[in-house]
Every structure is written in C-alpha cells, then in structure tokens.
C-alpha atoms as a PDB file:
ATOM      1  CA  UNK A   1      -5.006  -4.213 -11.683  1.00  0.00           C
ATOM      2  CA  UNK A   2      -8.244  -5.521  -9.765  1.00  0.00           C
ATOM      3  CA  UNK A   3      -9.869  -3.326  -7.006  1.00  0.00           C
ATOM      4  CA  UNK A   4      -7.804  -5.365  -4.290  1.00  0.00           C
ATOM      5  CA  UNK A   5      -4.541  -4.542  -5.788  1.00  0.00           C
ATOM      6  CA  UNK A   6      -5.998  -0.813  -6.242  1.00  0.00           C
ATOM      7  CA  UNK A   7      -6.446  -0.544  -2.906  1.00  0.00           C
ATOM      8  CA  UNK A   8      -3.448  -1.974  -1.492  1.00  0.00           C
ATOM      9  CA  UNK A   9      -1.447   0.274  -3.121  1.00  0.00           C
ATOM     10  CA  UNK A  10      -3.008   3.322  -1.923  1.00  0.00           C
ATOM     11  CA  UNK A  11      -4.568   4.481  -5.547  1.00  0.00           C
ATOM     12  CA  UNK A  12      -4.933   8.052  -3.477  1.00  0.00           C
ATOM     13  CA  UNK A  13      -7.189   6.719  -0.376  1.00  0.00           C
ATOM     14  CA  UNK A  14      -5.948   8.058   2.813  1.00  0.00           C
ATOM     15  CA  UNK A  15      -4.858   5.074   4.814  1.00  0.00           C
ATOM     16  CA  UNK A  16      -7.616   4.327   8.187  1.00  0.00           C
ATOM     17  CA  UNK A  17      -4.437   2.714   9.685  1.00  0.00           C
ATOM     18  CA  UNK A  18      -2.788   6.222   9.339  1.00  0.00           C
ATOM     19  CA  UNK A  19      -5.791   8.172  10.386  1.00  0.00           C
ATOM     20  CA  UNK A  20      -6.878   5.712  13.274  1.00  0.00           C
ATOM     21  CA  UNK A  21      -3.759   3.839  14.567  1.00  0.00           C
ATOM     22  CA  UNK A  22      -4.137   1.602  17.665  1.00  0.00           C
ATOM     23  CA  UNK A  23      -7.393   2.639  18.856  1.00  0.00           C
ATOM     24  CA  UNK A  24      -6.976   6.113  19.146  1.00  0.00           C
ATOM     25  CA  UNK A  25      -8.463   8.748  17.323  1.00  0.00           C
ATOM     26  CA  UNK A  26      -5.539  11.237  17.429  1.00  0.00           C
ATOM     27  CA  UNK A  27      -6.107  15.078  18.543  1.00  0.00           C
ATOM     28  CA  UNK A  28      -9.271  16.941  18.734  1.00  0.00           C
ATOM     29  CA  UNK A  29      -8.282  19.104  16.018  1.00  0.00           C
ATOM     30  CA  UNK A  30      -7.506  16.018  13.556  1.00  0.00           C
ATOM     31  CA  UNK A  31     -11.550  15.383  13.381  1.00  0.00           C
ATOM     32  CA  UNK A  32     -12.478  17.465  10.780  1.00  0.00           C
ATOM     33  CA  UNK A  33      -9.540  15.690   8.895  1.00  0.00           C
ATOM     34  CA  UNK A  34     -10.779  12.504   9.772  1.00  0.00           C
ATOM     35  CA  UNK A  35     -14.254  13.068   8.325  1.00  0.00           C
ATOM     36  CA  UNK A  36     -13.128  14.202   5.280  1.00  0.00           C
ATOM     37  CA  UNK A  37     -10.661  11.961   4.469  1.00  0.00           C
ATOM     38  CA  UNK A  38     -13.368   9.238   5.540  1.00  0.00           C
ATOM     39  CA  UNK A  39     -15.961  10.306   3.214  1.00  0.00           C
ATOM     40  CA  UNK A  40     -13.363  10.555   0.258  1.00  0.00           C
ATOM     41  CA  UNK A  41     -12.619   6.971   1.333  1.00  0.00           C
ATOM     42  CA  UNK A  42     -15.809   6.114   1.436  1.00  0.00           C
ATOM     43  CA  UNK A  43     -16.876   7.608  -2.335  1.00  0.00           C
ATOM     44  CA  UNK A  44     -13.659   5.958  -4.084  1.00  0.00           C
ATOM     45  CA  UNK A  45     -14.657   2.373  -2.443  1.00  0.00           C
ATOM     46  CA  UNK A  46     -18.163   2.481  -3.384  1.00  0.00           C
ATOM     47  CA  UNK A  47     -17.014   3.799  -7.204  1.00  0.00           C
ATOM     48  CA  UNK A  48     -14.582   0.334  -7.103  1.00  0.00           C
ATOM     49  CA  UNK A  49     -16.790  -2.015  -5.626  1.00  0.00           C
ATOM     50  CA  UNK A  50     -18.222  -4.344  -7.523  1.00  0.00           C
ATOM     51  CA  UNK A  51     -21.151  -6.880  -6.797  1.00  0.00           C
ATOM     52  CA  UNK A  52     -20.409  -9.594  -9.073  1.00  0.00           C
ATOM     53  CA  UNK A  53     -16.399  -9.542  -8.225  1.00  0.00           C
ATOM     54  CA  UNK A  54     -15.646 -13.721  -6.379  1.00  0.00           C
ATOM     55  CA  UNK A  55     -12.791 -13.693  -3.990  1.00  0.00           C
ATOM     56  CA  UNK A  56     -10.458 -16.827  -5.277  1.00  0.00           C
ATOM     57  CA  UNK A  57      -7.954 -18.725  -3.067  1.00  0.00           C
ATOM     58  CA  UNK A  58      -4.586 -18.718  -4.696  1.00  0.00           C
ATOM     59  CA  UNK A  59      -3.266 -22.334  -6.274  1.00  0.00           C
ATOM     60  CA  UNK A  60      -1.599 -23.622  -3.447  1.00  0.00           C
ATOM     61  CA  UNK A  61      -2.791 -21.736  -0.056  1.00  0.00           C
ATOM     62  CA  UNK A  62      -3.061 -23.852   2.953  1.00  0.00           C
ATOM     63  CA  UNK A  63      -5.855 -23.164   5.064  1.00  0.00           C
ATOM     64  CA  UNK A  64      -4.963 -21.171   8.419  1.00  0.00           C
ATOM     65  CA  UNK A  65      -7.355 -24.262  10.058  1.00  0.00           C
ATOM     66  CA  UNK A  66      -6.551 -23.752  14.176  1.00  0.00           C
ATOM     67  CA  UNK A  67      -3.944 -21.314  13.454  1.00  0.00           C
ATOM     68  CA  UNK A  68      -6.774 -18.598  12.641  1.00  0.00           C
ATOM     69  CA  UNK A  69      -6.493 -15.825  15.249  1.00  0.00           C
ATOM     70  CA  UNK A  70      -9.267 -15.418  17.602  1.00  0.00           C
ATOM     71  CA  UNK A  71     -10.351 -11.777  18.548  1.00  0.00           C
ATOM     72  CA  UNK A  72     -13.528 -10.575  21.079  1.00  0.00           C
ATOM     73  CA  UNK A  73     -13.490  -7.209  23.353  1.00  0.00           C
ATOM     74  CA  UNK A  74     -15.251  -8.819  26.105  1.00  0.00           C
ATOM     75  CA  UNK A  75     -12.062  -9.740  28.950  1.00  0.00           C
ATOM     76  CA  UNK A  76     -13.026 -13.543  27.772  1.00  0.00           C
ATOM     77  CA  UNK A  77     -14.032 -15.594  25.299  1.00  0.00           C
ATOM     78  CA  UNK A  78     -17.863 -14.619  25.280  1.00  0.00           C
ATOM     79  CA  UNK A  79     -20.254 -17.613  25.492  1.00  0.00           C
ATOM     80  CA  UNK A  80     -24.109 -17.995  25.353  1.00  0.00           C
ATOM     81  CA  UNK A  81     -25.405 -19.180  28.697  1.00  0.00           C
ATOM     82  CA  UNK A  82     -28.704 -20.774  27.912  1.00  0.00           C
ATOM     83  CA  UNK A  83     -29.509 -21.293  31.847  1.00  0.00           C
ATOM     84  CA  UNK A  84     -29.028 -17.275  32.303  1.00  0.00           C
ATOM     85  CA  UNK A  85     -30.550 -16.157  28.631  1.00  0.00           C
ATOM     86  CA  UNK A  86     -32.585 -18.809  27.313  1.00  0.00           C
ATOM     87  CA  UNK A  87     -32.380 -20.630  24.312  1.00  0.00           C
ATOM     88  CA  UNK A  88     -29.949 -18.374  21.594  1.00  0.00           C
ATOM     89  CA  UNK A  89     -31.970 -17.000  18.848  1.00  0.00           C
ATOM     90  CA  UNK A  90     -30.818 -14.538  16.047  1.00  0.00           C
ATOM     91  CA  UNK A  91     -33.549 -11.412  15.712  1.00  0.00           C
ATOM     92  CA  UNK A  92     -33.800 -10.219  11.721  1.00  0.00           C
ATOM     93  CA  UNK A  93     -35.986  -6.904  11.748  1.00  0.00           C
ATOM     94  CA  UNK A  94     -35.832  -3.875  10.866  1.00  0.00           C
ATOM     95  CA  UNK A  95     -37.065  -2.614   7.189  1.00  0.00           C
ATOM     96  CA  UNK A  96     -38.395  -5.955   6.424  1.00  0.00           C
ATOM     97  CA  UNK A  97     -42.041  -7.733   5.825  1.00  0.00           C
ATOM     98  CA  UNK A  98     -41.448 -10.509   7.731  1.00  0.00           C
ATOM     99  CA  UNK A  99     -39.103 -10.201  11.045  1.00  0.00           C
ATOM    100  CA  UNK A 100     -38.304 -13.171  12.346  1.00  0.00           C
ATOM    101  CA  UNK A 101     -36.685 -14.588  15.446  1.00  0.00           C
ATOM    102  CA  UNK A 102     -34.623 -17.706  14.017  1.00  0.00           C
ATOM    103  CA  UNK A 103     -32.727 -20.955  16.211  1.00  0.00           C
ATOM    104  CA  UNK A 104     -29.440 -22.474  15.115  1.00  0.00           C
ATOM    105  CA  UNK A 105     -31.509 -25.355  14.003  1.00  0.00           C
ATOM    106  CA  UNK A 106     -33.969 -22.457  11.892  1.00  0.00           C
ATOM    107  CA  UNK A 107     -30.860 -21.394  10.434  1.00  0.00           C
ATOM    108  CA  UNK A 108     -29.406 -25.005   9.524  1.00  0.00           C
ATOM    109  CA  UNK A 109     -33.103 -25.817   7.818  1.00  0.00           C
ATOM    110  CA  UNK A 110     -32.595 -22.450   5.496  1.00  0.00           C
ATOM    111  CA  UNK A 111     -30.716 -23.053   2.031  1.00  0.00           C
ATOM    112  CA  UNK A 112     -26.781 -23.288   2.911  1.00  0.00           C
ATOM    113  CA  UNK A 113     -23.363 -22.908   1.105  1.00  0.00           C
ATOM    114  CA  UNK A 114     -19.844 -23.276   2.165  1.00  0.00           C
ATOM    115  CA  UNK A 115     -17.008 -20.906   0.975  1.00  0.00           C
ATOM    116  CA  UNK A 116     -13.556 -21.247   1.022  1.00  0.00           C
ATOM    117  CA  UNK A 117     -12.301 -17.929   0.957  1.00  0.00           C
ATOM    118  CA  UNK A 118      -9.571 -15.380   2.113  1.00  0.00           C
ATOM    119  CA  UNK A 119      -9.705 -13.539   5.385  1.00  0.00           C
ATOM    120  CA  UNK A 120      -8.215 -10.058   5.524  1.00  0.00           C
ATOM    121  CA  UNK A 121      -6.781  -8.724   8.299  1.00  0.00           C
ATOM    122  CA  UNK A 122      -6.716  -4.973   8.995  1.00  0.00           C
ATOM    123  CA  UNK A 123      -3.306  -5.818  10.631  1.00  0.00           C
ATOM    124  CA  UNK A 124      -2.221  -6.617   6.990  1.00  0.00           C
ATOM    125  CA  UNK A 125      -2.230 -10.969   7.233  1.00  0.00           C
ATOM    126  CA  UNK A 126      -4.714 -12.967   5.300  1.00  0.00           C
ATOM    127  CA  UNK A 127      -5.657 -16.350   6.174  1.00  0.00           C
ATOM    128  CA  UNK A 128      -7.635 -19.902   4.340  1.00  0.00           C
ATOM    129  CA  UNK A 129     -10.874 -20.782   5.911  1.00  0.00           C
ATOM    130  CA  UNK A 130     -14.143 -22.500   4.732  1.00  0.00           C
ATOM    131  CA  UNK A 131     -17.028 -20.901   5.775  1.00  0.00           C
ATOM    132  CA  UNK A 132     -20.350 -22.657   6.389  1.00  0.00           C
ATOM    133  CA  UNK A 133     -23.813 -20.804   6.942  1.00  0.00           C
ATOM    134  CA  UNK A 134     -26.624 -19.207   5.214  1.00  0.00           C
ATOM    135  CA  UNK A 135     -26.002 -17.450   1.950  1.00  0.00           C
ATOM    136  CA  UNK A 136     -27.280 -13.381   3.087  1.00  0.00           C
ATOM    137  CA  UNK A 137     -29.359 -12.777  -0.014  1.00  0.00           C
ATOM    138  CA  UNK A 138     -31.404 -16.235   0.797  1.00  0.00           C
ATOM    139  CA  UNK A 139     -31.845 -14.504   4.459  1.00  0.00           C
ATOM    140  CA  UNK A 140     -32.866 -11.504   2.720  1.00  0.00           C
ATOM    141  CA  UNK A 141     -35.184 -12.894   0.531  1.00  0.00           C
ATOM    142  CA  UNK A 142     -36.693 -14.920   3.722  1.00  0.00           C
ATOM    143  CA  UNK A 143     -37.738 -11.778   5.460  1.00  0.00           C
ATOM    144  CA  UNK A 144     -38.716  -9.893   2.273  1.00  0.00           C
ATOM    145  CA  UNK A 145     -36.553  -6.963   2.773  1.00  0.00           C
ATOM    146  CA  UNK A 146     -38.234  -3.067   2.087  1.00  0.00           C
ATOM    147  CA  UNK A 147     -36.651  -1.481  -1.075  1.00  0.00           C
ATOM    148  CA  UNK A 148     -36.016   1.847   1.864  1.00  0.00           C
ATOM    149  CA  UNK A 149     -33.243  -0.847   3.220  1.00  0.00           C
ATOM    150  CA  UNK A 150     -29.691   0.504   2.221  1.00  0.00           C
ATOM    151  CA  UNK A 151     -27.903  -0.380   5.138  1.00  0.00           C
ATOM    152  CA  UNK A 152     -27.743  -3.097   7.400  1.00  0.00           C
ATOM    153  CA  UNK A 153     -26.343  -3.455  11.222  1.00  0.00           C
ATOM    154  CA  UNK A 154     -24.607  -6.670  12.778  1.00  0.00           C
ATOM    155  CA  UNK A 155     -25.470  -6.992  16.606  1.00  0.00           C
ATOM    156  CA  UNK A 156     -23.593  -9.326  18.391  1.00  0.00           C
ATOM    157  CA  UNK A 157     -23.868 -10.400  22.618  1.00  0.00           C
ATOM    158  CA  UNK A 158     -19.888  -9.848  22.869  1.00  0.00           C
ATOM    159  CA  UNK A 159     -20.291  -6.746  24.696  1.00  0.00           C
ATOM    160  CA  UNK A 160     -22.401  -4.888  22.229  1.00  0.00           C
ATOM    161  CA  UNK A 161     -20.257  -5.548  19.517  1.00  0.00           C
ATOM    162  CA  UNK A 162     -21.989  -4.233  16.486  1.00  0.00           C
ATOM    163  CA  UNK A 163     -20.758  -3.278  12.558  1.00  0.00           C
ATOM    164  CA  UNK A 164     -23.052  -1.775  10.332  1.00  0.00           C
ATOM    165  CA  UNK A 165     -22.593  -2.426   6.205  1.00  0.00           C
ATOM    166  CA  UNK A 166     -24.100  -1.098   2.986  1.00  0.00           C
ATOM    167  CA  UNK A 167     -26.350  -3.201   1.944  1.00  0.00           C
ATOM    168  CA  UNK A 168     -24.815  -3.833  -1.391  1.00  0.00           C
ATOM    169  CA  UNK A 169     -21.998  -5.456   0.384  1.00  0.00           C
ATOM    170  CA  UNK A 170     -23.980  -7.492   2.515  1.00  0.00           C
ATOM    171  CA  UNK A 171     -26.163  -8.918  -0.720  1.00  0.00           C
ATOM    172  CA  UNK A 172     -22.503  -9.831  -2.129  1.00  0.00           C
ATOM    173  CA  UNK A 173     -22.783 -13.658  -3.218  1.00  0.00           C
ATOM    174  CA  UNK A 174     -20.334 -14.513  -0.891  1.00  0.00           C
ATOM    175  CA  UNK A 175     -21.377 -13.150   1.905  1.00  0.00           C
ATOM    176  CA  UNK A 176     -23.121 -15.552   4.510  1.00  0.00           C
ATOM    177  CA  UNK A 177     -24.634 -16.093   8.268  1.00  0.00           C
ATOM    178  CA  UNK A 178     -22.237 -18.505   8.813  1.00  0.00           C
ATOM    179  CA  UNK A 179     -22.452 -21.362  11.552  1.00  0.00           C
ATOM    180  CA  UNK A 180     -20.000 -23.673  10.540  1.00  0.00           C
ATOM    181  CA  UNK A 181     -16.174 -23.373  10.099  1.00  0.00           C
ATOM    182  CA  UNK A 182     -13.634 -26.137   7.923  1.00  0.00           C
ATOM    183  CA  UNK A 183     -16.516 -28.420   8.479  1.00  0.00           C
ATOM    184  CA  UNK A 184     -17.594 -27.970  11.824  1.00  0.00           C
ATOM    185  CA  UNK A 185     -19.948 -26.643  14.036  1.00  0.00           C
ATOM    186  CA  UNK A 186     -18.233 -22.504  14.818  1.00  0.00           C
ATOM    187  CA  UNK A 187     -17.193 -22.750  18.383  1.00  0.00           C
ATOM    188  CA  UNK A 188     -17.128 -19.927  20.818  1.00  0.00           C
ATOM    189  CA  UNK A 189     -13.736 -18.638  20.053  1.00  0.00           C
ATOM    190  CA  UNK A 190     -14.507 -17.748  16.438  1.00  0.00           C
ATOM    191  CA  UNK A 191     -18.384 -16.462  16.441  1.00  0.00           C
ATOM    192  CA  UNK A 192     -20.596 -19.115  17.993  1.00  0.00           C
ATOM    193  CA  UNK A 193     -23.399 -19.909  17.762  1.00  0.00           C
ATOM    194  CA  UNK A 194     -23.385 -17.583  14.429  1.00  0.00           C
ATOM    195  CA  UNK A 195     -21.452 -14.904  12.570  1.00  0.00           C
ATOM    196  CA  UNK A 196     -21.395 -12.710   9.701  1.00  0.00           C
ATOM    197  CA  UNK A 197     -18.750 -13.571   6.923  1.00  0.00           C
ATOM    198  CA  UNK A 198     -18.088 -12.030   3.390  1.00  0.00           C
ATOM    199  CA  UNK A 199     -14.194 -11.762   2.062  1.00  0.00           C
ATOM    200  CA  UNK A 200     -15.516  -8.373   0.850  1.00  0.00           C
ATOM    201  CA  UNK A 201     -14.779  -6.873   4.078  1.00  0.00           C
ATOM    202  CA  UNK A 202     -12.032  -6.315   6.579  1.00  0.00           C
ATOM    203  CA  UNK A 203     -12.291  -8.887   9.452  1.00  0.00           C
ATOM    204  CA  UNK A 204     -13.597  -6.223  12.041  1.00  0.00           C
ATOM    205  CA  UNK A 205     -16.446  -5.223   9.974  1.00  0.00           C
ATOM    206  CA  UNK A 206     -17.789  -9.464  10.234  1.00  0.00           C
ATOM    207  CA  UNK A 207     -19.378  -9.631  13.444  1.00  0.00           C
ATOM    208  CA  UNK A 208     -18.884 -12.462  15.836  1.00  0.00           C
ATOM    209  CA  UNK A 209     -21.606 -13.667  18.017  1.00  0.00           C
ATOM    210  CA  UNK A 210     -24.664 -12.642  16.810  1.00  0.00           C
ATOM    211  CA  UNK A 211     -28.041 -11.519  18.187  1.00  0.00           C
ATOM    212  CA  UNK A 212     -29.404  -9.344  15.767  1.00  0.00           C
ATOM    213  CA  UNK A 213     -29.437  -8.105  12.192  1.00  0.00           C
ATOM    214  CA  UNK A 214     -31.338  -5.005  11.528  1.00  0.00           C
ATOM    215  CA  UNK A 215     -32.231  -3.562   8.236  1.00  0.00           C
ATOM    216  CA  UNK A 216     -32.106   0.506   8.248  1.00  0.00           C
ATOM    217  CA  UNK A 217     -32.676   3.340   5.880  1.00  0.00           C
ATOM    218  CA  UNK A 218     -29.321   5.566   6.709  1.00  0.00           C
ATOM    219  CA  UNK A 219     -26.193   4.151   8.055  1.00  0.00           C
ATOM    220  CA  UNK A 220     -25.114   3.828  11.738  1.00  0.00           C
ATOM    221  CA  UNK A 221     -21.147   3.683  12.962  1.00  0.00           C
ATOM    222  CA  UNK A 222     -19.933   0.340  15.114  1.00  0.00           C
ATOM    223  CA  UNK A 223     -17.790  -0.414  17.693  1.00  0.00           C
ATOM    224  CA  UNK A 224     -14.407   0.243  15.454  1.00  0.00           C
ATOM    225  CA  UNK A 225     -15.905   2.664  13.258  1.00  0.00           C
ATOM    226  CA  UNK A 226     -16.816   4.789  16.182  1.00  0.00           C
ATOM    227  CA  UNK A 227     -13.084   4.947  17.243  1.00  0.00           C
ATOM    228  CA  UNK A 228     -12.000   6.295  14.138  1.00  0.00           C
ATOM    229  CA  UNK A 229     -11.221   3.609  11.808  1.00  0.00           C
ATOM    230  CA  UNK A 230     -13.023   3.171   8.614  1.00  0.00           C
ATOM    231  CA  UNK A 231     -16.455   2.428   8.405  1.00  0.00           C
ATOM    232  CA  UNK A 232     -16.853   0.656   4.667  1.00  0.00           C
ATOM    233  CA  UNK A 233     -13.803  -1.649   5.469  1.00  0.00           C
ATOM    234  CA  UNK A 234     -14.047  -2.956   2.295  1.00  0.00           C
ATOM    235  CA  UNK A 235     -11.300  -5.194   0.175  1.00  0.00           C
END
C-alpha cells in the first residue's frame, strides 16, 4: 500500500472534511479538537511523505483538458489589469540571498519542464493535466535560499489568496511555477499569468494567480487553512 492509498483509507487520520465541512469551522468548543486532531494529522503526513515518491498517470487516463474545474474566491474570474497595476511581476523574497522581482518572460527564460500529472480534489475527483512552468527547486536555487527556510507562502492577487507549504513539499521534483497548461499559455480562469502546481498537494493548497512567494522560518495558515481545513493538504 503506497502513502496515497494509506491515506485514502483513513490509516487513523481524522478526516479535515469531517472536522471542517463546507467552510465552517463547527462550534466554539470543537477548537481544541480541531487543533489536536490537526497536529496528529499533521505528524502522521510528514512521517509518510516522501521526497523522492513521482505521481504516475494511470495507463489509459484521458486528460480533463477544458473540462478541468475552475475555482477563485474573488465574485469573478480575477484578471491582471496592467493599465491599473503595471506590468505583472512575481516577488520571490523572504529567507533568500538573492530576492528577485521576475516577468512572465523572466520566468519563460529560467530552466522549464512540463508534467503530466494527477490533480486531486479535496471534493474527492481527480483530473489529467500537463503542467508547464518552472521546476521550484531551479527557482530555489535562483534566489539561493537560507538553510533557516522551512516553510514557504504562496501569495496570489485573487483577493489575498495565499497557502503556505513545508518546504520539503515545495522542493518535491514535481512541483513547479507553472505558466503553461496542455500546451498553452495558463489563461485567467486557471492561474494566469502564473501558479503553483505539485500533485503532492490537495488542489487548494496550489495557489492561483500569483504575486508573491516568500520564504519563512515557522509556518503561517492560508485562506482555507484558516477556516479550519487542513493545513499540510498533502496526497
């Protein structure tokens, strides 16, 4: 049984759907609960996860393509409006040696990769998709990141959207900035003009529309995590 499989069963986690159903966070009285429960959760994943592990497409899975869901929590489809903002640029800072404010074309010039991968779904679907961007650890290497880094937070401009990760997930190999999507350029409804994407997580936890990526010594919550459900989302 591989950790996926583990974890779909249960293998004694306390489900976040159970604890944090439908954006609520339940009774007063149930936080206590909650934090425990969330820092079991949080111990057993980190025990299972491993670095090394490659998601694989099953023989035979079609990819999702235009059929792939589309989820923001601004009322629309957020969009970057150069003539109001400027030019879009995605700040890396933080814990790092050399913070940098990089362009879409900065980000096409860096080394690039394209994954074909499973989505998960905290609903419980999974979808196909090809993913096209940066590969995180070459990002990480680019701004020399401080060995005090162990976390990392996702920033994005669709109203203050953010997700903070472990590090260790982020550094996965499959993990990527990604600015592409099944071979073309990510348009607004999925992420543009750049996203986080690693089929390590749960598709909440891979921020859409980025702005920033910060490097931290201690974790911070996010926009789901703060409403109860769990903050490693991990597969």
């Amino acid at each position: 049984m591989d950790r996926r499989e583990f974890l779909a069963l249960g293998g004694g986690l306390v489900s976040a759907a159970f604890l944090a159903a439908c954006d609520s966070r339940g009774p007063r009285s149930a936080d206590k609960l909650l934090r425990y429960a969330e820092r079991k959760n949080l111990g057993v994943e980190r025990a299972l996860y491993r670095h090394t592990a490659i998601d694989v497409v099953q023989h035979g899975a079609h990819d999702a393509g235009n059929k792939l869901p589309s989820y923001y929590v601004s009322p629309t489809v957020p969009v970057w409006d150069e003539s109001a903002r400027g030019k879009w640029a995605l700040e890396v800072s933080g814990l790092v040696g050399n913070p940098v404010r990089l362009t879409l074309e900065d980000l096409q010039r860096l080394p690039r990769v394209s994954n074909r991968v499973n989505h998960y779904c905290v609903e419980g679907w999974t979808a196909v998709e090809t993913w096209t961007g940066v590969p995180f650890t070459e990002l990480a290497k680019f701004v020399r990141v401080a060995p005090e880094a162990h976390y990392v937070d996702f920033q994005s401009f669709d109203d203050d959207y953010h997700e903070s990760w472990d590090l260790e997930s982020a550094m996965h190999p499959q993990t990527v900035v990604a600015y592409g999507l099944d071979g073309k350029m990510l348009e607004p409804a999925h992420g543009a003009p750049a996203r986080v994407y690693s089929p390590v997580k749960l598709g909440y936890k891979n921020t859409k529309y980025l702005t920033k990526i910060v490097f931290m010594p201690v974790m911070n919550g996010g926009y789901w995590s703060d409403q109860g459900y769990e903050w490693y989302g991990g597969v």
